[in-house]
N, C-alpha and C. Protein backbone atom coordinates (compact mmCIF):
# COMPACT_ATOMS: atom_id res chain seq x y z
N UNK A 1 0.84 -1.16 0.00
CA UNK A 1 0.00 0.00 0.00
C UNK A 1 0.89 1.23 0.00
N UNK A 2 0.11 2.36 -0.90
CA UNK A 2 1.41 3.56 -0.18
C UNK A 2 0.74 4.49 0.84
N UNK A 3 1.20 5.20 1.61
CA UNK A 3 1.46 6.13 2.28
C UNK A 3 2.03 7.47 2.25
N UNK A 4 1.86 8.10 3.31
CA UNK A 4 2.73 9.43 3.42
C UNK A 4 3.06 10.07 4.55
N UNK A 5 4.60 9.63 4.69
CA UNK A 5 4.97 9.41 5.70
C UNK A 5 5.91 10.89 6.21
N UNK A 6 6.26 11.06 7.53
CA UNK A 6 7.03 12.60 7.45
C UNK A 6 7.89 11.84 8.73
N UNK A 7 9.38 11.94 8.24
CA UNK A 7 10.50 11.84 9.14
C UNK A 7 10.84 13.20 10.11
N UNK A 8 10.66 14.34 9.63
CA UNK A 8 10.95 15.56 10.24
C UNK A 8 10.24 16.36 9.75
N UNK A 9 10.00 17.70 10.58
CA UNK A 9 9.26 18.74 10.49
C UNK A 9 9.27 19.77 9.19
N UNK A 10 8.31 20.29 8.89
CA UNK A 10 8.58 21.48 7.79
C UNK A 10 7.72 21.11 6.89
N UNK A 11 7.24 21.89 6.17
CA UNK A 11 6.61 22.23 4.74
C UNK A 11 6.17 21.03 3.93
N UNK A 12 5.93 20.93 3.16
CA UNK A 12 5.08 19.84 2.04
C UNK A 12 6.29 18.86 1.58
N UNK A 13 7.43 19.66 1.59
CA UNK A 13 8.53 19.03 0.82
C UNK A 13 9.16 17.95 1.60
N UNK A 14 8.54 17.55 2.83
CA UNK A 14 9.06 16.52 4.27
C UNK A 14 8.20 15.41 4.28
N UNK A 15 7.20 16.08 2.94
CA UNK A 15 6.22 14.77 2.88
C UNK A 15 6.77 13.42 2.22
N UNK A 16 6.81 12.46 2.06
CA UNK A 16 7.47 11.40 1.35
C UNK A 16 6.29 10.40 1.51
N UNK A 17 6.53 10.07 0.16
CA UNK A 17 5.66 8.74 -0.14
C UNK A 17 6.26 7.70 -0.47
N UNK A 18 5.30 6.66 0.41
CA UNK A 18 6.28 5.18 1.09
C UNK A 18 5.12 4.31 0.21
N UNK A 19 6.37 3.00 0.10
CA UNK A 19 5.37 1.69 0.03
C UNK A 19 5.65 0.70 0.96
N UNK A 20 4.35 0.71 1.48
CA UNK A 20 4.28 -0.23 3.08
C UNK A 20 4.17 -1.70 2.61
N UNK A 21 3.62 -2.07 3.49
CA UNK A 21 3.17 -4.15 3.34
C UNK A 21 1.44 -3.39 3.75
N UNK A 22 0.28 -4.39 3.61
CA UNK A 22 -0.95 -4.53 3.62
C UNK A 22 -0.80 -5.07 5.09
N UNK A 23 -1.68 -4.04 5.45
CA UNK A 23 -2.18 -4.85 7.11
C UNK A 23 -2.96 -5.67 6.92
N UNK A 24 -2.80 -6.91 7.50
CA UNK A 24 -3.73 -7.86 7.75
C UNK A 24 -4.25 -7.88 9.68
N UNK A 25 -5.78 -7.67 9.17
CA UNK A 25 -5.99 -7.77 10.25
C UNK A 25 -5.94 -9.02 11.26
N UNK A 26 -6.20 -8.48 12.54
CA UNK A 26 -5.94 -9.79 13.57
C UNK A 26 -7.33 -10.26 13.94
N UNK A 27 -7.54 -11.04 14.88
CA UNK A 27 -8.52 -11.83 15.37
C UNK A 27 -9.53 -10.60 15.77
N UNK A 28 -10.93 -10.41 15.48
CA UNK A 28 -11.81 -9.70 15.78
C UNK A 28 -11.92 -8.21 14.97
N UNK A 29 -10.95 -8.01 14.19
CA UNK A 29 -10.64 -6.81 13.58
C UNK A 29 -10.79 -7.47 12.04
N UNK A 30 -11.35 -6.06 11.67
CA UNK A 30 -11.16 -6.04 10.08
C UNK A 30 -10.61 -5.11 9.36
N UNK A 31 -10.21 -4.86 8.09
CA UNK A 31 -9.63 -4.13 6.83
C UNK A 31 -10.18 -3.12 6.30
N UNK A 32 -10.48 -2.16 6.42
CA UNK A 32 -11.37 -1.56 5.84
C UNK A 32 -10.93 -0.71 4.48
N UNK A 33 -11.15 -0.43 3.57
CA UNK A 33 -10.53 -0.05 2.12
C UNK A 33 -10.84 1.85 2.21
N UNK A 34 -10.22 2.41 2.16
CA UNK A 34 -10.09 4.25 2.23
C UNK A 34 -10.10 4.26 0.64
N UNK A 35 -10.78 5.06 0.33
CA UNK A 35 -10.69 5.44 -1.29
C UNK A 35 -10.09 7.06 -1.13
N UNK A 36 -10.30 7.90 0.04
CA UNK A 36 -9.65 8.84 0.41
C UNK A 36 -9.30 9.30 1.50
N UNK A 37 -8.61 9.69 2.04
CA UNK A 37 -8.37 10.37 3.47
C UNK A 37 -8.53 12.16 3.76
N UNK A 38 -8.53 12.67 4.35
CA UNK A 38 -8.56 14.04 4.83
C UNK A 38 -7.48 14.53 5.53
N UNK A 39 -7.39 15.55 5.86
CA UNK A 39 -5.87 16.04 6.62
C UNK A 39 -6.92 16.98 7.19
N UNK A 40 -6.27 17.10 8.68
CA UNK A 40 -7.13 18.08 9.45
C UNK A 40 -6.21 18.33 10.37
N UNK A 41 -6.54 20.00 11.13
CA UNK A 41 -5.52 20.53 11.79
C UNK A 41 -4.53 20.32 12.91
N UNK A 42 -5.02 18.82 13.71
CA UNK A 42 -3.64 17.98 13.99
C UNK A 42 -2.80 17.66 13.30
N UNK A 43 -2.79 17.19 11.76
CA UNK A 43 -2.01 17.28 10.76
C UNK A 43 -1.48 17.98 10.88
N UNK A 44 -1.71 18.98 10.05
CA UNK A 44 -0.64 20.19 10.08
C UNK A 44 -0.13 20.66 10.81
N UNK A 45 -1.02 20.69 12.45
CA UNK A 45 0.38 20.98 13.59
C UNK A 45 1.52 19.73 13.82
N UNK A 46 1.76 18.67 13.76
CA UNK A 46 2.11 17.72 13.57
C UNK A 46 3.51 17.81 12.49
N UNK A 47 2.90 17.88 11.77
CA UNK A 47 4.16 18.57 10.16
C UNK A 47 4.99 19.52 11.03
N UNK A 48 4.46 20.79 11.51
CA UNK A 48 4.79 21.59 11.89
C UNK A 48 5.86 21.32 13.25
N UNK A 49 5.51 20.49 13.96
CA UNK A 49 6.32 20.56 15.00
C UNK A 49 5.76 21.01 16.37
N UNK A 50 4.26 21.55 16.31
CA UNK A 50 3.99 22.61 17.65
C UNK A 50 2.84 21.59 17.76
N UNK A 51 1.83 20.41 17.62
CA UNK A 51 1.25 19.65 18.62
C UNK A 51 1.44 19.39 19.54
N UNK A 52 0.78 19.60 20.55
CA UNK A 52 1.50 19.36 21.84
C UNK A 52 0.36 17.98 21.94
N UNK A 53 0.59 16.99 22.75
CA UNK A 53 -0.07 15.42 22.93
C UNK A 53 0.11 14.97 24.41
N UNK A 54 -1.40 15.92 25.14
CA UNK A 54 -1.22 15.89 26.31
C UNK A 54 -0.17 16.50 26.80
N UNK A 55 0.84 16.16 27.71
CA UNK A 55 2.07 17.89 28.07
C UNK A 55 3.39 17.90 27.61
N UNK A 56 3.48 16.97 26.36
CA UNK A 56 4.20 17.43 25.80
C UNK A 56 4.42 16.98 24.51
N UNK A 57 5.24 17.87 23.44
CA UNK A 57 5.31 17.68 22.27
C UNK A 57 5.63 16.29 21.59
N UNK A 58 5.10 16.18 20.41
CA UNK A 58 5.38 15.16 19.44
C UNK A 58 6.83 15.04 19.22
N UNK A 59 7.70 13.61 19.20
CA UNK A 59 8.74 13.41 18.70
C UNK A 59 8.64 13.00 17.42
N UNK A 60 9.39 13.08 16.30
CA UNK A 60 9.50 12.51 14.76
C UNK A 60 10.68 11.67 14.91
């Protein structure tokens, strides 16, 4: 599957697109198929560097 993955902080250009393995789900769980996703403003603080997650910041 691909992805888009961010090693470090900054701008659009930190974005990188990965090819993963397919999750298979486990016992009681299922797969569900995304035809799209959304980005919403944890995202972008996140990219950014300034989410804070509970008291303290996100590591990359």
């Amino acid at each position: 599957m691909r992805a888009i993955r961010i090693f470090e902080t900054g701008g659009p250009e930190v974005l990188t697109l990965v090819e993963l393995p397919t999750p298979e789900p486990g016992p009681g769980e299922i797969r569900v198929r995304a035809e799209a996703i959304g980005v919403g403003r944890p995202d972008i603080l996140v990219r950014k560097g300034t989410y804070k997650w509970g008291s303290s910041s996100i590591s990359l």
